[in-house]
N, C-alpha and C. Protein backbone atom coordinates (compact mmCIF):
# COMPACT_ATOMS: atom_id res chain seq x y z
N UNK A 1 0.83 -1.18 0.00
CA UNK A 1 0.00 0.00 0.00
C UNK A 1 0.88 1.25 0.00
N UNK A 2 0.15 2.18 -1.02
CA UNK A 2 0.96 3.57 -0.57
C UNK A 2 1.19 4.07 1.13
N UNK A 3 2.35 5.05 1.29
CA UNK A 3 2.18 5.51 2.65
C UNK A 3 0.82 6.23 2.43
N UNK A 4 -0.05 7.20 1.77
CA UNK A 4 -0.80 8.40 2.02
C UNK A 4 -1.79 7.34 2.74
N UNK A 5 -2.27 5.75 2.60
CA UNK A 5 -3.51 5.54 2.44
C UNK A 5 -3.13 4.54 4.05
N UNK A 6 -4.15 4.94 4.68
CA UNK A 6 -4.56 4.24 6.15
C UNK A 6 -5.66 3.73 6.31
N UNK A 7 -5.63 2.30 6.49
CA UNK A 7 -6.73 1.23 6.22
C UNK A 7 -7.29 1.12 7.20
N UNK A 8 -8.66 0.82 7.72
CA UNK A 8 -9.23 1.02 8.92
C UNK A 8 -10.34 -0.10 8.61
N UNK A 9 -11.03 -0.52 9.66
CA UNK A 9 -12.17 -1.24 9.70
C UNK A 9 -12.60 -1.03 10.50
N UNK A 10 -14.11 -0.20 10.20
CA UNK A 10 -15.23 0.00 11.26
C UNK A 10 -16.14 -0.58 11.66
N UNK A 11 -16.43 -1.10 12.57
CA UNK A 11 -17.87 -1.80 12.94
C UNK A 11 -18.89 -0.72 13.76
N UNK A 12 -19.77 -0.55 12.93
CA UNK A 12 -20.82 0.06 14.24
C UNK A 12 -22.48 -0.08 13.95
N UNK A 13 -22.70 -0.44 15.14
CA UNK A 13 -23.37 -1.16 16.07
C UNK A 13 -24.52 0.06 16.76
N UNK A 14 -25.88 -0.28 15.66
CA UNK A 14 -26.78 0.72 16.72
C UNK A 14 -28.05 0.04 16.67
N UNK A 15 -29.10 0.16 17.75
CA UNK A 15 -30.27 -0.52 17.73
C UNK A 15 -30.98 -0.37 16.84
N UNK A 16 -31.44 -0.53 16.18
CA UNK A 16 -32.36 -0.07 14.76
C UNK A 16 -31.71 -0.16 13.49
N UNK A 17 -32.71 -0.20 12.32
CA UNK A 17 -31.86 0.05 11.00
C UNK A 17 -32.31 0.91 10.11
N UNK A 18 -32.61 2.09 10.37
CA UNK A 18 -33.39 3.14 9.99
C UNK A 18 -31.60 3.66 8.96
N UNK A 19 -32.09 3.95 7.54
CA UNK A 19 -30.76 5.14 6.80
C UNK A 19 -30.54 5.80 7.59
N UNK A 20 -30.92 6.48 8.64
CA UNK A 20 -30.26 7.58 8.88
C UNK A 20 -29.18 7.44 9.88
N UNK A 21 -29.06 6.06 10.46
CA UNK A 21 -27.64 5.77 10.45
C UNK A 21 -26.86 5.64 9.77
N UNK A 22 -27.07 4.96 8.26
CA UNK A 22 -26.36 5.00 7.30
C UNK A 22 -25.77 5.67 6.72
N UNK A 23 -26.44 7.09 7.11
CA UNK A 23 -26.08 8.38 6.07
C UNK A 23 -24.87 9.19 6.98
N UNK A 24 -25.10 8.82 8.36
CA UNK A 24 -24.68 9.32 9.31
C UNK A 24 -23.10 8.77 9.24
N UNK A 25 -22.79 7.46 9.03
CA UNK A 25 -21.39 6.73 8.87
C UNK A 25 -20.68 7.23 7.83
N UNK A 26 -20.16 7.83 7.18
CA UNK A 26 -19.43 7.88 6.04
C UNK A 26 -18.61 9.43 6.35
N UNK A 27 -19.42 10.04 6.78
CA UNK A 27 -18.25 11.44 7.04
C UNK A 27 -17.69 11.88 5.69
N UNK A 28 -16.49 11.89 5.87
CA UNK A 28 -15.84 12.15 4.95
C UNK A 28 -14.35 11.01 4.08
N UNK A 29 -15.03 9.91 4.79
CA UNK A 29 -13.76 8.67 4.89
C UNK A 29 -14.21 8.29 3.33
N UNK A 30 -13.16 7.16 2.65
CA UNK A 30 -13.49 6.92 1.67
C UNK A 30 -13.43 5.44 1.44
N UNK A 31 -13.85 4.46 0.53
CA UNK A 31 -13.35 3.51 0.30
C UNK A 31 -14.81 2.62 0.23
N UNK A 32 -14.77 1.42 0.61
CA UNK A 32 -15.97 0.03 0.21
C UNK A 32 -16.34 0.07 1.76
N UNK A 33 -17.90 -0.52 1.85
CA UNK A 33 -19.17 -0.36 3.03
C UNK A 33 -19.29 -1.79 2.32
N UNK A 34 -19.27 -2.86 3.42
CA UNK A 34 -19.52 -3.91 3.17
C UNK A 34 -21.22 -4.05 4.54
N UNK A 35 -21.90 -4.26 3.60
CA UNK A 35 -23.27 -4.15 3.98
C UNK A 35 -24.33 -5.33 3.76
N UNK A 36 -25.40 -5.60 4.19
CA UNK A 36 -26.11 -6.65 4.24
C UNK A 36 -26.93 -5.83 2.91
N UNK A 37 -28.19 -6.61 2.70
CA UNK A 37 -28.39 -6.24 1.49
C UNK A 37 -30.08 -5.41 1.76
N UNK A 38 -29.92 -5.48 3.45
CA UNK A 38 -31.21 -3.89 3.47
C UNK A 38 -30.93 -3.17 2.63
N UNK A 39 -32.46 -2.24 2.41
CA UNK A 39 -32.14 -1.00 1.36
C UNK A 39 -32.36 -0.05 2.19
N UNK A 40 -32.14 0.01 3.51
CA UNK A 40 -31.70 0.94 4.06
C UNK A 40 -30.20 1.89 3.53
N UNK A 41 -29.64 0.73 3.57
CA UNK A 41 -28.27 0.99 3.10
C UNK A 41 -28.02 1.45 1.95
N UNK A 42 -28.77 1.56 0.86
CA UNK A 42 -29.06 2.30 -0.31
C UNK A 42 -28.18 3.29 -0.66
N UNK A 43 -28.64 4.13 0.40
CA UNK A 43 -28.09 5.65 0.19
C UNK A 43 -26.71 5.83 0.47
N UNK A 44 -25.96 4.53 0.95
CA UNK A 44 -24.38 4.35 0.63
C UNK A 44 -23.52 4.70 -0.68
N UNK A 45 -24.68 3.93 -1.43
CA UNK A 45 -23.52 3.94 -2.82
C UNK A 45 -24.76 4.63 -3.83
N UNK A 46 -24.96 5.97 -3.59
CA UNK A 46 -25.92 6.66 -4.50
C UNK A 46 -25.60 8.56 -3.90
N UNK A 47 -25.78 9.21 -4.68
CA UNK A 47 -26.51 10.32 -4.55
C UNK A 47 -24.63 10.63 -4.20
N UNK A 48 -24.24 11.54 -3.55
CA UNK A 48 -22.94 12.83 -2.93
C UNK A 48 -21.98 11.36 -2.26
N UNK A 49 -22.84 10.65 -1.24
CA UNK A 49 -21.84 9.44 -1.08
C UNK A 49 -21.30 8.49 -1.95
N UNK A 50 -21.92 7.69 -2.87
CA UNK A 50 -21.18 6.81 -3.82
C UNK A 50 -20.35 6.02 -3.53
N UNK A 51 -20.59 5.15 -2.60
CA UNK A 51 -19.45 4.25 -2.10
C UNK A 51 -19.69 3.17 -2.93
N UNK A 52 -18.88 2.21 -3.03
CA UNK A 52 -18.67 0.72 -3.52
C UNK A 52 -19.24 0.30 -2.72
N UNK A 53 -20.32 -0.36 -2.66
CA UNK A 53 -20.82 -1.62 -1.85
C UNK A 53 -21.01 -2.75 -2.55
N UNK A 54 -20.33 -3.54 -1.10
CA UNK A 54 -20.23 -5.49 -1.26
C UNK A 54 -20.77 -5.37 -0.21
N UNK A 55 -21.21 -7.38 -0.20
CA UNK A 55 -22.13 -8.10 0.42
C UNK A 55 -21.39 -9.08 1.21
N UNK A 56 -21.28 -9.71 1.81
CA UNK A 56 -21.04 -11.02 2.82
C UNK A 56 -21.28 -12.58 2.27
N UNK A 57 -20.43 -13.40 1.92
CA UNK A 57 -20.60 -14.42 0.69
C UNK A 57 -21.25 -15.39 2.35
N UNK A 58 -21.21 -15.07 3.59
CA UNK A 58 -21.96 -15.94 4.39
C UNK A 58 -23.21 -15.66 4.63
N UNK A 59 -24.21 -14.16 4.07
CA UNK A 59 -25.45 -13.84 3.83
C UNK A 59 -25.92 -14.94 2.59
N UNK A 60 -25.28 -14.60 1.10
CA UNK A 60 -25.34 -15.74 0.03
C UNK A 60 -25.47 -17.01 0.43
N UNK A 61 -24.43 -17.71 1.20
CA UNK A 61 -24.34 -18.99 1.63
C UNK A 61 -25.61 -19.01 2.48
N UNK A 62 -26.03 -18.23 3.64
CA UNK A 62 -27.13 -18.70 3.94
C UNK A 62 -28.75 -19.12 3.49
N UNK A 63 -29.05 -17.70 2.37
CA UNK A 63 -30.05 -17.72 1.78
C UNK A 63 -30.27 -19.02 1.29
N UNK A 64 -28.86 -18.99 0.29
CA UNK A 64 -28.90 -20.58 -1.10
C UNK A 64 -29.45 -22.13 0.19
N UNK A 65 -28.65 -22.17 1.13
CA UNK A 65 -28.74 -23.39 1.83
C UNK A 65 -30.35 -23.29 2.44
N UNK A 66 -31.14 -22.13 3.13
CA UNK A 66 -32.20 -22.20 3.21
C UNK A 66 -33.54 -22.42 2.41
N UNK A 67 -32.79 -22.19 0.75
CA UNK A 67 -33.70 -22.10 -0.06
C UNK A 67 -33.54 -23.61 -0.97
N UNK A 68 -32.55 -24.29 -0.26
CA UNK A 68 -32.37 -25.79 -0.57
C UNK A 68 -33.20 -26.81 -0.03
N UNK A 69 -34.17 -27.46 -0.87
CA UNK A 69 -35.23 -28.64 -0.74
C UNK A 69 -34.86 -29.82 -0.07
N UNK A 70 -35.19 -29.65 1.21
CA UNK A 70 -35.57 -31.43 2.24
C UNK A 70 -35.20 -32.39 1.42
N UNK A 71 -33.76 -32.68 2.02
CA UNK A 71 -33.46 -34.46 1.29
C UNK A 71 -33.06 -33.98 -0.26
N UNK A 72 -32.94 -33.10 -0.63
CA UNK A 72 -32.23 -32.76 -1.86
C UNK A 72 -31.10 -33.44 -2.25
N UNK A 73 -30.27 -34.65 -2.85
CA UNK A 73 -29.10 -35.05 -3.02
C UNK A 73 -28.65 -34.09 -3.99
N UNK A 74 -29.01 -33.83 -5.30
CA UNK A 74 -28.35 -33.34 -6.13
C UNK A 74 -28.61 -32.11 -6.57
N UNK A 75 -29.42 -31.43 -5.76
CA UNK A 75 -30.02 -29.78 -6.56
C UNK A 75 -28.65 -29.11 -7.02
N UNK A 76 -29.01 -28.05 -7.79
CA UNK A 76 -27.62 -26.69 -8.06
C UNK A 76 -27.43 -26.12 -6.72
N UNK A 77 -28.46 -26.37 -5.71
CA UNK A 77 -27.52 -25.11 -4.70
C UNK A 77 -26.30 -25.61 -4.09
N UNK A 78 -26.48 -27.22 -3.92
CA UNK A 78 -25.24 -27.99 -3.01
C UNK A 78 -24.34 -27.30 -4.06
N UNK A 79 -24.30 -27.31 -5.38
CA UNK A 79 -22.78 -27.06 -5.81
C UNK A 79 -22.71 -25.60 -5.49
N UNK A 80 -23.47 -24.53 -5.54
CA UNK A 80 -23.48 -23.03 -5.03
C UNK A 80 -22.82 -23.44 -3.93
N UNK A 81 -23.00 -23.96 -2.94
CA UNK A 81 -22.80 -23.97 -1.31
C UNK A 81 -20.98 -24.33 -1.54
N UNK A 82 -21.08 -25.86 -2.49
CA UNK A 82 -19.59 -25.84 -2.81
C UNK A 82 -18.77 -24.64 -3.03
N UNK A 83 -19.29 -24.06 -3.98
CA UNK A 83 -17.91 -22.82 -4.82
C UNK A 83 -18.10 -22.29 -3.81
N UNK A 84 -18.95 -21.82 -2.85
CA UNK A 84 -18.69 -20.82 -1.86
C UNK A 84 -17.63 -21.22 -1.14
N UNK A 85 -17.55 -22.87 -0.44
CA UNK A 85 -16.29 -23.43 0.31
C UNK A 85 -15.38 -23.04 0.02
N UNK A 86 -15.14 -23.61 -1.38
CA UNK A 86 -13.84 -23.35 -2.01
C UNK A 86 -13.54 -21.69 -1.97
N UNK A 87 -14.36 -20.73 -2.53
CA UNK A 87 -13.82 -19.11 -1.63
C UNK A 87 -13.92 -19.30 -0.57
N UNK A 88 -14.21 -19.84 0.54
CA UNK A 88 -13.70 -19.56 2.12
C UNK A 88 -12.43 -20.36 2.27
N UNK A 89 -12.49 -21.48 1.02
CA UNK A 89 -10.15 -21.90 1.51
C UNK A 89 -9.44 -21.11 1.17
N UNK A 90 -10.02 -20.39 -0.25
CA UNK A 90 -9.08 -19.91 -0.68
C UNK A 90 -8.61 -18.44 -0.33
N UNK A 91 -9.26 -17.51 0.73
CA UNK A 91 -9.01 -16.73 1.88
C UNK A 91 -8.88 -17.27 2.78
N UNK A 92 -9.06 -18.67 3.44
CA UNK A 92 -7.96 -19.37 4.74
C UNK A 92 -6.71 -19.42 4.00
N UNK A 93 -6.01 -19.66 3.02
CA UNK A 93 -5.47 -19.93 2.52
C UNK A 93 -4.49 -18.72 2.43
N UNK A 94 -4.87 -17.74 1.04
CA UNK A 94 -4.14 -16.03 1.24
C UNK A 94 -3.88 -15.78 2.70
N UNK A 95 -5.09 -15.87 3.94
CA UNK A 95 -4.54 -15.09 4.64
C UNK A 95 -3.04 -15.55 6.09
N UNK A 96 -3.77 -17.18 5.41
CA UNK A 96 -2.02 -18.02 6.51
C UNK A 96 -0.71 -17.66 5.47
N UNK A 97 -1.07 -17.48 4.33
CA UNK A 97 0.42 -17.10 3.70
C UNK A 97 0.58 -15.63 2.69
N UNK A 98 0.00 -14.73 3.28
CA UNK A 98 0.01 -13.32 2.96
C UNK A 98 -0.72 -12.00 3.79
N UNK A 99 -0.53 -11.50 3.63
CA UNK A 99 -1.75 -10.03 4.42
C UNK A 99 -2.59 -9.67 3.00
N UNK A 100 -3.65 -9.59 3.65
CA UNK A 100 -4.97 -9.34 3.12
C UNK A 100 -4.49 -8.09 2.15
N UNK A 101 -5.20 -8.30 0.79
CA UNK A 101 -4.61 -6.65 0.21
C UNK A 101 -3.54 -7.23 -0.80
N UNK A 102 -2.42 -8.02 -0.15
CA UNK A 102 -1.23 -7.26 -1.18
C UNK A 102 -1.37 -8.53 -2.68
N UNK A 103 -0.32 -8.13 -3.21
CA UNK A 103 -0.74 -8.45 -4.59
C UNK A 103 -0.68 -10.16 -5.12
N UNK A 104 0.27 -11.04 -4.07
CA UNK A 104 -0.10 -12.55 -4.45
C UNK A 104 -1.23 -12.67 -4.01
N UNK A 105 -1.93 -11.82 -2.86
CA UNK A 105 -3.84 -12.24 -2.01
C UNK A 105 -4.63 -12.12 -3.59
N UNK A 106 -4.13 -10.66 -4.68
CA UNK A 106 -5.51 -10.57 -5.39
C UNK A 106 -4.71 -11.35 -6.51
N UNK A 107 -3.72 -12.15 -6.64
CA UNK A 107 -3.41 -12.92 -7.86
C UNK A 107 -4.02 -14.56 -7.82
N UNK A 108 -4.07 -14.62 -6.41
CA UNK A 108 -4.41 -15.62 -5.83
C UNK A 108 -5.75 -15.89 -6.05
N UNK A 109 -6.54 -14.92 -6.10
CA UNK A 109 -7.90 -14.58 -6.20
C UNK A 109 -8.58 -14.79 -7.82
N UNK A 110 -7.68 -13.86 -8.93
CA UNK A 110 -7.79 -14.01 -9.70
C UNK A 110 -7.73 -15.43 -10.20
N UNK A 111 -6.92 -16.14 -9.93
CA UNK A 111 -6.60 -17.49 -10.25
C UNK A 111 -7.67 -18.77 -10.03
N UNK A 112 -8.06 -18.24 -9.13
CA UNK A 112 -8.75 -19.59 -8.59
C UNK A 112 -10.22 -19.15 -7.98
N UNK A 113 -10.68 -17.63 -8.30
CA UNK A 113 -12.02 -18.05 -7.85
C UNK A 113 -12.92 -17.23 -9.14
């Protein structure tokens, strides 16, 4: 990473899910809002804010497996549920033999998912 750029990860945590917490988080910081897929959260990546928003591949994984049929042996979601595995080795993987970010993590990425 360049020196100018200081990486941070915020979590915050308020009772409710009304936007106007949403609108309230961003200040003046910049970068990706990794968000559930309320449309509360909307007003993240629209309008003066414009952020990049991503999703949580363990929200995906949950939906697909809930929306998988009793006693199912062979539906498409088991293999959905698969490729998802295989992206959760392959970030166990980057992150026992790299830091998150640098450039074998997104070659690594490119390669194999």
């Amino acid at each position: 990473m360049a020196d100018h750029f200081h990486l941070a990860i915020v979590y915050h945590c308020r009772e409710g899910r009304a936007s106007e917490t949403a609108k309230a988080l961003p200040g003046k910081t910049t970068g990706n809002v990794t968000a559930d897929g309320y449309s509360g959260y909307n007003c993240l990546s629209t309008g003066t804010v414009n952020r990049l928003r991503s999703g949580y591949w363990g929200h995906l994984r949950r939906k697909v497996y809930v929306a998988l049929p009793k006693n199912a042996k062979n539906h498409e979601n088991r293999e959905v549920l698969g490729l998802v595995a295989e992206i959760y080795k392959l970030e166990d993987e980057a992150h026992d033999r790299w830091s998150e970010g640098s450039d074998e993590h997104l070659r690594l990425r490119q390669a194999r998912s």
